[in-house]
Protein backbone atom coordinates (compact mmCIF):
# COMPACT_ATOMS: atom_id res chain seq x y z
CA UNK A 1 -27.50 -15.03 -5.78
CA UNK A 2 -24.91 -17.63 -4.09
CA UNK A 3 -21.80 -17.14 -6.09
CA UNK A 4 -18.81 -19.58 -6.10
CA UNK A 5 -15.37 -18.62 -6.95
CA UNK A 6 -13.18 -21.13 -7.96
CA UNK A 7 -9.44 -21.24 -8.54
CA UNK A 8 -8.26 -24.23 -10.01
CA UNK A 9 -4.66 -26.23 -9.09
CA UNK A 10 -1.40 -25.56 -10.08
CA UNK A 11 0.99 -28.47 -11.18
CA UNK A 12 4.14 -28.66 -9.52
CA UNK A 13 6.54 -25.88 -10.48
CA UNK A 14 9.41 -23.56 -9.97
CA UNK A 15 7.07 -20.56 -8.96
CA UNK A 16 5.03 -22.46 -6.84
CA UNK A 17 7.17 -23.47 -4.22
CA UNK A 18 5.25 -26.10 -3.05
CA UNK A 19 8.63 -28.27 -1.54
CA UNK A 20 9.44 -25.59 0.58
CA UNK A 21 5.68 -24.36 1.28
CA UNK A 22 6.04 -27.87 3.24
CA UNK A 23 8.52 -26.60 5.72
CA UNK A 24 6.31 -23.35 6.78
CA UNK A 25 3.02 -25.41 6.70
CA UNK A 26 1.60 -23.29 4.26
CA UNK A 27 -0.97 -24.49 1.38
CA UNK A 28 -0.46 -22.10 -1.58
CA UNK A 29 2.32 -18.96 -2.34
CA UNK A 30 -0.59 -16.44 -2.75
CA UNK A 31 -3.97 -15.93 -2.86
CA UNK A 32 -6.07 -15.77 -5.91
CA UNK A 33 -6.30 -11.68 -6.07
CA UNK A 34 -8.13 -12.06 -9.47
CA UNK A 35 -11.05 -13.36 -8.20
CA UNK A 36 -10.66 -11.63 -4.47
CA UNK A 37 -11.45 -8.43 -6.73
CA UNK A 38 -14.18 -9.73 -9.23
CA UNK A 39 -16.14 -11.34 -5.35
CA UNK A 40 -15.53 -7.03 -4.78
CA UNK A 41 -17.01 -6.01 -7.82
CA UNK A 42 -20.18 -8.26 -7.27
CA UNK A 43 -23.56 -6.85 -5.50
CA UNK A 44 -22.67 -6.96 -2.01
CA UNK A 45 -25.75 -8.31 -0.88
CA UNK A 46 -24.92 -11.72 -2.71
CA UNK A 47 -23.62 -14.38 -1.07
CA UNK A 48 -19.98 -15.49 -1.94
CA UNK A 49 -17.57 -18.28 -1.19
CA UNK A 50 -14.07 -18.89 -2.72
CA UNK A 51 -12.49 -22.27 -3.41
CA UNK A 52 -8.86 -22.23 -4.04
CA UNK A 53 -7.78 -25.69 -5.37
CA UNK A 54 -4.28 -25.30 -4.49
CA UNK A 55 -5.96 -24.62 -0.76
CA UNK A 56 -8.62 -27.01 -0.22
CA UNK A 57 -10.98 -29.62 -1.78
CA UNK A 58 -13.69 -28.53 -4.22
CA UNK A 59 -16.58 -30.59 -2.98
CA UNK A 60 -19.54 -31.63 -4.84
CA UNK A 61 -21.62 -29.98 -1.80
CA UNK A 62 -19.78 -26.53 -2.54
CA UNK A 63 -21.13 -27.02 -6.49
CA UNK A 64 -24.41 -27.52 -5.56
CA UNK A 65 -24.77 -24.49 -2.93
CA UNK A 66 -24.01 -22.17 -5.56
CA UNK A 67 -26.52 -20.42 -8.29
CA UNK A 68 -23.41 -19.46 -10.36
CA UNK A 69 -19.45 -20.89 -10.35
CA UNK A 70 -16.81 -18.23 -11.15
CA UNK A 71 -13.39 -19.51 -12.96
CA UNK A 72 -10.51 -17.94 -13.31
CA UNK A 73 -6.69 -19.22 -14.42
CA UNK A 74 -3.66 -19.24 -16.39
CA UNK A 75 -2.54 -21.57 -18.46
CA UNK A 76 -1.09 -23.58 -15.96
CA UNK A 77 -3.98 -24.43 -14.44
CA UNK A 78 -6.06 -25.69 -17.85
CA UNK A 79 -5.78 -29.28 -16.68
CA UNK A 80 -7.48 -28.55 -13.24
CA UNK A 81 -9.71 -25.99 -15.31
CA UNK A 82 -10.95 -28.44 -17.43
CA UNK A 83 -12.04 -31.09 -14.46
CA UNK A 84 -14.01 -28.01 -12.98
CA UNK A 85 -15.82 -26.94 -15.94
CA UNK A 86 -16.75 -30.86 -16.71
CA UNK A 87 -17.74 -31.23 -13.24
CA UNK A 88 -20.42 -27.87 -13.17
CA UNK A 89 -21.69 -29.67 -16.58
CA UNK A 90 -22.68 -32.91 -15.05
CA UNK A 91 -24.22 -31.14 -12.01
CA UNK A 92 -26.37 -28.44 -14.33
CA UNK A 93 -24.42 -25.43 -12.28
CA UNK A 94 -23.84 -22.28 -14.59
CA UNK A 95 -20.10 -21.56 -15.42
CA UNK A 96 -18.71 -17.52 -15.72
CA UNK A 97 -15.13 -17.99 -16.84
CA UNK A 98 -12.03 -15.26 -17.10
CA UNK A 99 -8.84 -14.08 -16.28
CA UNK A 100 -5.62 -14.59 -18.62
CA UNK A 101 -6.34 -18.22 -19.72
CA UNK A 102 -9.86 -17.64 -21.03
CA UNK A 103 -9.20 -14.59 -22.65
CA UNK A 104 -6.90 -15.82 -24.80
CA UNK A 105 -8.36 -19.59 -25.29
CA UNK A 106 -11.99 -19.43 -24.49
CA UNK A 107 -12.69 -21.05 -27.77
CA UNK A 108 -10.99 -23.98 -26.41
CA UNK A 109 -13.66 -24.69 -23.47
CA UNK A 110 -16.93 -25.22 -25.46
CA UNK A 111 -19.04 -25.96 -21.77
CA UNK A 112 -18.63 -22.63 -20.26
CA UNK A 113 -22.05 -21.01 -19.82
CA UNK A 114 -20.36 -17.13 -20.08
CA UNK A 115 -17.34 -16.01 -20.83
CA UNK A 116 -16.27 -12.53 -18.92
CA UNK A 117 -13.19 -11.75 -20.57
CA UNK A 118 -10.37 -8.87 -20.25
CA UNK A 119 -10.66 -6.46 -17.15
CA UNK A 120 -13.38 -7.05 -15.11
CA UNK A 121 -13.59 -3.47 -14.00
CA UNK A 122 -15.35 -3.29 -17.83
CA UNK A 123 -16.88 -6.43 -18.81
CA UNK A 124 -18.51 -7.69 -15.31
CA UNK A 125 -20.96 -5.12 -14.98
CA UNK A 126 -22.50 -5.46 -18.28
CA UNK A 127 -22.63 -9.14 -17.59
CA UNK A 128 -24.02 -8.55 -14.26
CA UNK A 129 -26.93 -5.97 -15.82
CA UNK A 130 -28.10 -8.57 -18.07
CA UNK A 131 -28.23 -11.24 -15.95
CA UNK A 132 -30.61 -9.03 -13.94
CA UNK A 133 -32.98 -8.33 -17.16
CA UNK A 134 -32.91 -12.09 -17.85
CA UNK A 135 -30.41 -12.34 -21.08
CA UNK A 136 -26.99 -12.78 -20.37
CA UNK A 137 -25.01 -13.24 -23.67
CA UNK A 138 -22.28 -16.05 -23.92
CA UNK A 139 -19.43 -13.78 -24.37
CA UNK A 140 -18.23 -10.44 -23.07
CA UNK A 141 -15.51 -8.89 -24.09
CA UNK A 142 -13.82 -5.28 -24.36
CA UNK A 143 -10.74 -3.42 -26.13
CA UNK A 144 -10.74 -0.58 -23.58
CA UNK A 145 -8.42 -0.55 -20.62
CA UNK A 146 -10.38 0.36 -17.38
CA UNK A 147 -9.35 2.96 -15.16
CA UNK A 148 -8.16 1.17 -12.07
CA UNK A 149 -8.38 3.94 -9.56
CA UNK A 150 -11.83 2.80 -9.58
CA UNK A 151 -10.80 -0.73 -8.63
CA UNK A 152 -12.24 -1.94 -5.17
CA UNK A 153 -10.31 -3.34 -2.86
CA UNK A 154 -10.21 -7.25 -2.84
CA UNK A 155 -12.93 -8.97 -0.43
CA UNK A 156 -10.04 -10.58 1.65
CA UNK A 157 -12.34 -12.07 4.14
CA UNK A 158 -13.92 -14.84 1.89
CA UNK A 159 -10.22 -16.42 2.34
CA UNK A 160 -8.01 -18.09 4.97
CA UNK A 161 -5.03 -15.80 4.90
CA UNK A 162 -3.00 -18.61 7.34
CA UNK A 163 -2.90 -21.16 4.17
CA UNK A 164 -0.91 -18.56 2.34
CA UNK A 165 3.12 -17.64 2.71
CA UNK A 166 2.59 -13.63 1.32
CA UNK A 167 -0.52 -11.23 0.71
CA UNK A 168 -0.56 -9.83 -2.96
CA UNK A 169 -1.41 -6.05 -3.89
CA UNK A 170 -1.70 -4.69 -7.38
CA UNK A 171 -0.49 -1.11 -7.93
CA UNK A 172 -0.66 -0.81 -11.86
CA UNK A 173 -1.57 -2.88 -15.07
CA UNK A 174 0.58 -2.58 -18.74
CA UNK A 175 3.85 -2.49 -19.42
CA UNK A 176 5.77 0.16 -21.27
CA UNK A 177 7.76 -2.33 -23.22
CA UNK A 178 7.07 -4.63 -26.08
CA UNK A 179 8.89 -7.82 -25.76
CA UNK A 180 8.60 -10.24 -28.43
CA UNK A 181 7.26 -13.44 -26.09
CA UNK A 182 5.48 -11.67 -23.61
CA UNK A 183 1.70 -11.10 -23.80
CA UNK A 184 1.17 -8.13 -20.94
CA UNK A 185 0.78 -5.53 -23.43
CA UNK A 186 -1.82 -7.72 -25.51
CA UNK A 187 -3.35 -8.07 -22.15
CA UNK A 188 -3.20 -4.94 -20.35
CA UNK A 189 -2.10 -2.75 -23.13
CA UNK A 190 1.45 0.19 -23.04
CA UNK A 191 0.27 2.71 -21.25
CA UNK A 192 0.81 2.06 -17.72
CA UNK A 193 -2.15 2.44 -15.63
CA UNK A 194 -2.07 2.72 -11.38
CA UNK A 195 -3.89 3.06 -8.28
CA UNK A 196 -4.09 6.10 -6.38
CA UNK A 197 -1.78 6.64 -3.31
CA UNK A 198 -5.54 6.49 -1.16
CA UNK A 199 -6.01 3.22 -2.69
CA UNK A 200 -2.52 1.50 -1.97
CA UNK A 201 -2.74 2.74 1.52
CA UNK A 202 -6.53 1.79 2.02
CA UNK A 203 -5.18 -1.94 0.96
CA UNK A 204 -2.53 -2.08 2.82
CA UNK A 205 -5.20 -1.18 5.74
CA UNK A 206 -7.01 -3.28 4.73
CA UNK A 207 -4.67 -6.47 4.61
CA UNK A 208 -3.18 -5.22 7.98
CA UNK A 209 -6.68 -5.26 9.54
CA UNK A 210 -7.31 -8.59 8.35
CA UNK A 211 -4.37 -9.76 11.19
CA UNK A 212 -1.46 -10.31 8.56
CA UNK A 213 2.04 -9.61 9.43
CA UNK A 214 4.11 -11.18 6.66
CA UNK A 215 5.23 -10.77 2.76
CA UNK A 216 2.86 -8.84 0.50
CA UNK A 217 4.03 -9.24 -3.37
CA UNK A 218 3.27 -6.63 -5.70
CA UNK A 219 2.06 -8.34 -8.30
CA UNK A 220 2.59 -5.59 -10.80
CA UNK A 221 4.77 -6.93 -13.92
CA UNK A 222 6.74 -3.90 -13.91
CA UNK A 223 6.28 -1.86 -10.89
CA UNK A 224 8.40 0.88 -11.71
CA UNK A 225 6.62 1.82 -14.85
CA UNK A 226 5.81 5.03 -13.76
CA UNK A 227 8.97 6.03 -12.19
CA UNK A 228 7.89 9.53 -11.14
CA UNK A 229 4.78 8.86 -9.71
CA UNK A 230 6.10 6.16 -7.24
CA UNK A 231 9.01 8.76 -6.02
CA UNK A 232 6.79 11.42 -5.39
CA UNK A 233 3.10 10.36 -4.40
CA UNK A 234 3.68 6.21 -4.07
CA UNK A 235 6.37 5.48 -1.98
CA UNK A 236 6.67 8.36 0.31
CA UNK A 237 2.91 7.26 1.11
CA UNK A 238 3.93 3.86 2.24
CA UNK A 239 7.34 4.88 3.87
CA UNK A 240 5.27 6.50 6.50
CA UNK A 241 2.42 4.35 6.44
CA UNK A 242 4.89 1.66 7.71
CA UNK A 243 6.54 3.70 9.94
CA UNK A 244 3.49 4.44 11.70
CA UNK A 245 2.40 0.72 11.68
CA UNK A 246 6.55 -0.07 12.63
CA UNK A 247 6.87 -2.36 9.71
CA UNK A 248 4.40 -5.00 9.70
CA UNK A 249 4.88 -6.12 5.94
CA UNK A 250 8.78 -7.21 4.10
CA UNK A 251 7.21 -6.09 -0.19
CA UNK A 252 8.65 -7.83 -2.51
CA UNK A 253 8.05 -6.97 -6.61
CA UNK A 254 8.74 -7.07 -10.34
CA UNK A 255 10.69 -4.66 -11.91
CA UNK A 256 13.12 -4.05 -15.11
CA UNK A 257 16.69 -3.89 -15.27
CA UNK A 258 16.48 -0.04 -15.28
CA UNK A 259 16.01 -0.19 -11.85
CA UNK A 260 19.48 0.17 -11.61
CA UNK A 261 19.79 3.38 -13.03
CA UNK A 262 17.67 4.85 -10.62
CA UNK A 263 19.61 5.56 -7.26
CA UNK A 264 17.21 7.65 -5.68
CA UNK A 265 14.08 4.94 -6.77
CA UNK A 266 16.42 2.16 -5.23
CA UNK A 267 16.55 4.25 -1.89
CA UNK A 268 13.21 4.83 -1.28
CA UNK A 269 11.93 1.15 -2.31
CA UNK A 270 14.13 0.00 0.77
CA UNK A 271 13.19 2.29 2.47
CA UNK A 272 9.59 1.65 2.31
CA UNK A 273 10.35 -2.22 3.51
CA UNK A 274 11.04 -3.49 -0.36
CA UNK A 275 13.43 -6.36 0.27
CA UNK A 276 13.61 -8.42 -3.19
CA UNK A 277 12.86 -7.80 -6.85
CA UNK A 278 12.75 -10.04 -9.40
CA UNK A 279 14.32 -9.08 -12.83
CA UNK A 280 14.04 -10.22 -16.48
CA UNK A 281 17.21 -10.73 -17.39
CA UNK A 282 16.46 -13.19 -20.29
CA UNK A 283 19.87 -13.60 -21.70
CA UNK A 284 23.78 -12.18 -21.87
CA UNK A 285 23.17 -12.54 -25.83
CA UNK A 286 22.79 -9.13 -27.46
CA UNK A 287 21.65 -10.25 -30.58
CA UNK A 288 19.49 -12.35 -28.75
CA UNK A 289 18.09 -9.21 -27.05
CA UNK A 290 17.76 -7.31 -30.00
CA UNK A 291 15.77 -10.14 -31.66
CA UNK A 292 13.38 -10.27 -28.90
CA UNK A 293 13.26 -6.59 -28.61
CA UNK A 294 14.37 -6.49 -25.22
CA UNK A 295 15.43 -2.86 -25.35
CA UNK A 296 15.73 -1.97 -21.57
CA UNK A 297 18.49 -4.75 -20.75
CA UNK A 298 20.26 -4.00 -24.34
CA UNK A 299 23.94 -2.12 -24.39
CA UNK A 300 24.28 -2.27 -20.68
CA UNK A 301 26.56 -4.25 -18.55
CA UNK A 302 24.07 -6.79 -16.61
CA UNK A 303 26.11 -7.94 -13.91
CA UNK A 304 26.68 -4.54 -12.93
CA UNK A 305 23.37 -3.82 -12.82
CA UNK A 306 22.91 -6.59 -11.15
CA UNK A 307 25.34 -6.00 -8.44
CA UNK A 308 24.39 -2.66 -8.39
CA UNK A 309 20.91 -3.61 -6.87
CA UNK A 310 22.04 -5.64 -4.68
CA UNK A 311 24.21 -3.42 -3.41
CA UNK A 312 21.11 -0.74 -2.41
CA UNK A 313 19.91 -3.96 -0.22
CA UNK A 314 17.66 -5.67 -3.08
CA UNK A 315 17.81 -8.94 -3.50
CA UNK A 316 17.69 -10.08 -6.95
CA UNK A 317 15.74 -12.66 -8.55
CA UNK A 318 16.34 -13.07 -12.03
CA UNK A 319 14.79 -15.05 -15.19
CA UNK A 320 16.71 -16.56 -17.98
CA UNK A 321 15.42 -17.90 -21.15
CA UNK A 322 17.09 -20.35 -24.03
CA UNK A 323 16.18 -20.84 -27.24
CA UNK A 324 16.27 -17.88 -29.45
CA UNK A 325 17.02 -18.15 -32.45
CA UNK A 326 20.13 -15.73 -31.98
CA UNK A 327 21.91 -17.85 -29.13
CA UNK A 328 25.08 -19.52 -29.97
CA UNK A 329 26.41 -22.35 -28.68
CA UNK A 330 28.87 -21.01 -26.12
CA UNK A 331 25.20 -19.48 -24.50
CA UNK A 332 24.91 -22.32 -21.97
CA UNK A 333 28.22 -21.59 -20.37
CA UNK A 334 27.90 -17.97 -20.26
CA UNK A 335 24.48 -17.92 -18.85
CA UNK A 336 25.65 -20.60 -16.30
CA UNK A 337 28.99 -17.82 -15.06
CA UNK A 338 26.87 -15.13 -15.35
CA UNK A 339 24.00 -16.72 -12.68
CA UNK A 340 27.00 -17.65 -10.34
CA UNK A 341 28.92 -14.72 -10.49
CA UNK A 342 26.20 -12.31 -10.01
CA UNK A 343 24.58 -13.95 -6.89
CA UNK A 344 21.27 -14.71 -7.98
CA UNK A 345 20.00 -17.39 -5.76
CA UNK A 346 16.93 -17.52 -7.46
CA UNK A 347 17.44 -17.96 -11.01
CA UNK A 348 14.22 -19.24 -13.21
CA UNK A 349 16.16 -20.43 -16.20
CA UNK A 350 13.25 -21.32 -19.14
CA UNK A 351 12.69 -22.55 -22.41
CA UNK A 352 11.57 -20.04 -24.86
CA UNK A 353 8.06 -20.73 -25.57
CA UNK A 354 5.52 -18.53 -27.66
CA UNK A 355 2.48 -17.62 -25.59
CA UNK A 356 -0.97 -16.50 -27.74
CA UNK A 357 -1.10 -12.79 -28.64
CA UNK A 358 2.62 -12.59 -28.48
CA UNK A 359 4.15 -11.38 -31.52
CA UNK A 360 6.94 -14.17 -31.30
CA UNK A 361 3.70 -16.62 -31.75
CA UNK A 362 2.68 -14.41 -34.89
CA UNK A 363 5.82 -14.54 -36.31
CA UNK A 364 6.37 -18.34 -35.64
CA UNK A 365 2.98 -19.26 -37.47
CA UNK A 366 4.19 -17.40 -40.36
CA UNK A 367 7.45 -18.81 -40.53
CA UNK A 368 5.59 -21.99 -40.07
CA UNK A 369 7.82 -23.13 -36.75
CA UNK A 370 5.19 -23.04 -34.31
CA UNK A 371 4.10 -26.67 -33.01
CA UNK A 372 1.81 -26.20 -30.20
CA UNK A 373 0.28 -24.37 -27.57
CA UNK A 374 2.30 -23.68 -24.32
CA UNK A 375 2.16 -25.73 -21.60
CA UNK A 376 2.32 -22.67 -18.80
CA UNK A 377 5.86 -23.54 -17.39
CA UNK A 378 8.60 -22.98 -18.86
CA UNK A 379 10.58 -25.18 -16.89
CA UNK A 380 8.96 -28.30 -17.88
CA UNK A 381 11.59 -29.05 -20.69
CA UNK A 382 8.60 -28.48 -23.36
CA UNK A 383 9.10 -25.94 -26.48
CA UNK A 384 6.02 -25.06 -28.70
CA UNK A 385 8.04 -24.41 -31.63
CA UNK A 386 11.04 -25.52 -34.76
CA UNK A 387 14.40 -24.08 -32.70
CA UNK A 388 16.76 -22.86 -34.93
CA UNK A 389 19.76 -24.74 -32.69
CA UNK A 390 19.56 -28.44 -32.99
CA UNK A 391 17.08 -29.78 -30.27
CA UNK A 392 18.83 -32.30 -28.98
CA UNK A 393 21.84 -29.70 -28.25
CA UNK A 394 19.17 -27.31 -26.67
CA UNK A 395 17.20 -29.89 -24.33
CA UNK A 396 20.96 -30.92 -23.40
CA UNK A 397 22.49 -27.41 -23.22
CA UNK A 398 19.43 -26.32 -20.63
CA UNK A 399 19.87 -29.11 -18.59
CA UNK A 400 23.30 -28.61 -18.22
CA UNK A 401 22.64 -24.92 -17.19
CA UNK A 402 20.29 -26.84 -14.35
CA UNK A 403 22.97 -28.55 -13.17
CA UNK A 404 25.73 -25.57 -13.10
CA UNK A 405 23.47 -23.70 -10.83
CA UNK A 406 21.03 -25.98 -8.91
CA UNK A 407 23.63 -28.97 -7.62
CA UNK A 408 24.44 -28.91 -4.21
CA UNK A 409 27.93 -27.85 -4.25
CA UNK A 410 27.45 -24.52 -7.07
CA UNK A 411 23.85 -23.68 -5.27
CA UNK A 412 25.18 -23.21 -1.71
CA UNK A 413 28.27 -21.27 -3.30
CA UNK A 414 26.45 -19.13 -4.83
CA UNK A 415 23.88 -18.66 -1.72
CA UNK A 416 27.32 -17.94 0.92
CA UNK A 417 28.94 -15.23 -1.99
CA UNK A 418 25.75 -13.63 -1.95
CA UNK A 419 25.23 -13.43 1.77
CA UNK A 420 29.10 -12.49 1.96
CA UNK A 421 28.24 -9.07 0.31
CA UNK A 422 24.70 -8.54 1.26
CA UNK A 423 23.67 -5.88 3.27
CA UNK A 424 19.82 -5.08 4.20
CA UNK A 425 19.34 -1.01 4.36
CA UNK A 426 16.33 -1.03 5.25
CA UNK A 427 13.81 -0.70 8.92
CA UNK A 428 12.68 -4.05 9.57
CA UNK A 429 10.89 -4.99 12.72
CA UNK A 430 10.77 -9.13 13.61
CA UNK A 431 7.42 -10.41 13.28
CA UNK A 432 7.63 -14.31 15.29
CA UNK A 433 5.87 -16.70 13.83
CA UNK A 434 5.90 -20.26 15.35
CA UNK A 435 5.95 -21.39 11.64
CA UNK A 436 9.65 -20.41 11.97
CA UNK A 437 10.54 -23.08 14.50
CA UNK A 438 8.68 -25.46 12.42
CA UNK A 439 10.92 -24.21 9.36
CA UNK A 440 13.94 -24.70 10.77
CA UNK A 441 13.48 -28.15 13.01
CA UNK A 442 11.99 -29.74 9.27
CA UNK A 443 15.28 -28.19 7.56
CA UNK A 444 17.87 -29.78 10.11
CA UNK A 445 15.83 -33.13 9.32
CA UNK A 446 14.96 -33.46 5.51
CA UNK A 447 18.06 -31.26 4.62
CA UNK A 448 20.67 -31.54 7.31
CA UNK A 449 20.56 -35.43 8.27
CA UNK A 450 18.37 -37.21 5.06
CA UNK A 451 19.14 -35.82 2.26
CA UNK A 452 22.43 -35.95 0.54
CA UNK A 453 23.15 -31.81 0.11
CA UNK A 454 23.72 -32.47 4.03
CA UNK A 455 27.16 -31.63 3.82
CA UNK A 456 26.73 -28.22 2.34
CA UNK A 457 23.63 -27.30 4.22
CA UNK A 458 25.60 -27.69 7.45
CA UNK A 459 28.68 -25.56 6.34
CA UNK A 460 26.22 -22.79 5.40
CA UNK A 461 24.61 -23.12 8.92
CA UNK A 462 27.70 -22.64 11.10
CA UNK A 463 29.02 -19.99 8.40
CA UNK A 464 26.00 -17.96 8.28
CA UNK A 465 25.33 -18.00 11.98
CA UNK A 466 29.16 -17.16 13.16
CA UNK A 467 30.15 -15.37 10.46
CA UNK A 468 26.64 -13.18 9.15
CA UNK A 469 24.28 -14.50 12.70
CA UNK A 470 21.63 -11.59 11.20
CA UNK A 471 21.22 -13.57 7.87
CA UNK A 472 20.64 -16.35 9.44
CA UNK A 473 17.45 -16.87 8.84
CA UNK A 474 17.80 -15.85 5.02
CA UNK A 475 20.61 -18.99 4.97
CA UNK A 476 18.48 -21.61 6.13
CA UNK A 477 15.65 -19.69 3.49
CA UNK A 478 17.61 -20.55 0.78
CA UNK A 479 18.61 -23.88 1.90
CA UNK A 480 15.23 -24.39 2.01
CA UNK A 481 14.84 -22.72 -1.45
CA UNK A 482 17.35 -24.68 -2.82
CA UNK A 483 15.57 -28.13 -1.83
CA UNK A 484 12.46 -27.27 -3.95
CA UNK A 485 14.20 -26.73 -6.72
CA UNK A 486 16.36 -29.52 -6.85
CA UNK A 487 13.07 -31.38 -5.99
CA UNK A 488 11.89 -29.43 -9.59
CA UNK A 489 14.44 -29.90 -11.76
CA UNK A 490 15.18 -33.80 -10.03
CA UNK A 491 15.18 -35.88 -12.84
CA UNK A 492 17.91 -34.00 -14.50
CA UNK A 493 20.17 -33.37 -11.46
């Protein structure tokens, strides 16, 4: 069999970074690791080739060289999804689809030959065994939650690692928590599920063999939902892994707010080369919380939580949402002080939007509110539902939030109070990369003599390199940060 993975393109957004992917001359954030483990969990005597859209071109020549095209996506990506699908249909090439997007809307894409849905660890083989006996059904599906120490690690050689700015390795699936809008429990299920301590270190091998010396993401949604088991098997496991290899990789990961609780946890993330989390904050609202059953962040004080993690040498990126039906109108304002006095440089700030197999979705279709499906981005200014707060004063309220935190003159404040206080604990050692140079000539040009932040870029240059010289390159990183998102969110700055 000749077996083509596809992953389709992203729009434009926050998350993608694709402004300031310009400056490092990379093509994409990170590499489809979806479909880098389904090309593991195929026969290894096919032949495979992977096509990421937001890498290179999908060619009609690629279409026809392959006996069987692979999809997978999010919801982002159903635009580009849909070209793909249409494109296999004129050509008479057979279509496998999965992943988040097709599990949860594969009645929407009526041209797809098979559907493999959930975790592949289940539903691919029994795809793959009747495709060898000559019957493959239309749709696959499963309510059991694999066991992921079983999990191969991802064929990373059917890739070009230099398109990408940071490596991605997956330590657990589920989520011990039950938010209201989120869908990783409907997709992955409570009970948290990880890797052994052989198989984080055999990937790590594996992605350090491959030549990489750079970011790897943990692309787990809550990485510390097994808190134990990272203190005592996990991390120690990677502390001296990267010791030994003298700190070829900066992690970076998702965690909760309870983070903060954890002194010891904090420690030994830094410790082990952990350099940035990002947090979902959601919102300063209690009642707000409560309604979206945010339990973890509830009856605590957030900023110091937030400053808290910082302090132990984590920097924090955090997500905000508006539009529950519990936020008054004062919310704007006190998300907007809250962002800038905690010294979160990167702050996602979102529209509330209800996701499939979310229970805020079941509860807006009974209350009759819901409008829509989502779009994928919550930054887009879209909402799939009836607010309860006047919509005009919620479109206007967000984009006055936008403009709080992601003008010039409030962005590169909040950038020089961070740096002012932050101090990196852990062990790094400098990987050079001539991308740098690149990086920072392009960032004296677009930021520091064309465009009109100039002013404040160049204050945060001399500042940063007199004043912190070893966060220097983190400065002109968030300057460069700073550019995509006012690139983002342009039309209402």
């Amino acid at each position: 069999m000749k077996i083509l993975l596809v992953y389709p393109k992203y729009i434009n957004t926050f998350w993608g970074f694709k402004d300031a992917l310009k400056f490092i001359s990379k093509k994409a954030t990170h590499p489809p690791l979806g479909l880098l483990t389904v090309a593991a969990l195929l026969p290894k005597e096919w032949e495979k080739k992977l096509v990421d859209m937001n890498v290179s071109t999908l060619r009609d020549k690629d279409l026809e060289w392959a006996d069987y095209v692979f999809i997978s996506a999010m919801s982002i990506q159903k635009e580009s999804v849909k070209e793909v699908i249409s494109r296999c249909k004129k050509m008479g090439i057979k279509t496998v689809a999965g992943g988040p997007l097709f599990t949860l809307e594969y009645e929407e894409f009526e041209d797809v030959d098979h559907f493999v849905l959930n975790e592949a660890e289940i539903t691919l083989p029994a795809f793959l065994a009747d495709l060898k006996n000559g019957y493959a059904h239309h749709i696959y599906t499963s309510k059991e939650f694999p066991d992921i120490q079983k999990t191969p690690i991802p064929l990373w050689e059917i890739i070009n690692m230099k398109a990408y700015a940071t490596m991605s390795i997956q330590y657990s699936r589920g989520c011990p928590f039950n938010c209201e809008f989120c869908n990783i429990a409907a997709l992955y299920g409570h009970k948290v599920r990880t890797k052994s301590t052989a198989q984080i270190i055999s990937e790590l091998e594996d992605i350090y063999s491959q030549g990489w010396r750079g970011d790897v993401f943990f692309v787990d949604d809550n990485f510390i939902g097994k808190k134990r088991k990272l203190k005592k098997e996990i991390l120690p496991a990677i502390i001296e892994w990267m010791e030994r290899k003298r700190y070829p990789f900066p992690f970076n990961t998702e965690a909760s707010i309870d983070l903060s609780d954890d002194e010891e946890l904090m420690q030994m993330m830094v410790k082990a080369g952990f350099n940035s989390v990002f947090v979902g904050i959601e919102t300063t609202n209690e009642e707000s919380l409560a309604e979206c059953n945010k339990v973890q962040n509830k009856n605590r004080d957030l900023l110091s939580s937030v400053k808290k993690i910082q302090k132990f040498g984590l920097q924090v990126q955090g997500g905000f949402i508006v539009g529950f039906d519990n936020d008054p109108p004062s919310i704007f304002e006190r998300l907007s002080s809250f962002i800038q006095e905690s010294g979160i440089v990167t702050a996602m700030v979102g529209l509330l939007n209800a996701p499939r197999s979310t229970k805020l979705y079941q509860r807006l279709v009974k209350e009759g509110r819901l409008l829509k499906d989502v779009s994928g981005d919550n930054t887009d200014f879209s909402i799939n539902f009836i607010p309860k707060m006047d919509y005009e004063t919620l479109i206007n309220g967000y984009k006055n939030i936008l403009n709080r935190i992601y003008s010039p003159e409030p962005y590169y404040k909040r950038v020089k109070e961070f740096l002012r206080y932050y101090k990196p604990l852990g062990k790094r050692t400098f990987h050079f990369h001539f991308n740098y140079i690149g990086a920072f000539l392009k960032s004296i040009l677009f930021i520091g003599i064309i465009e009109k932040e100039r002013v404040y870029y160049w204050k945060l240059f001399f500042w940063s390199l007199f004043r912190r010289p070893k966060l220097f390159q983190l400065s002109i990183t968030f300057a460069i940060y700073g550019f995509h998102f006012r690139k983002i969110f342009g039309n209402c700055l």
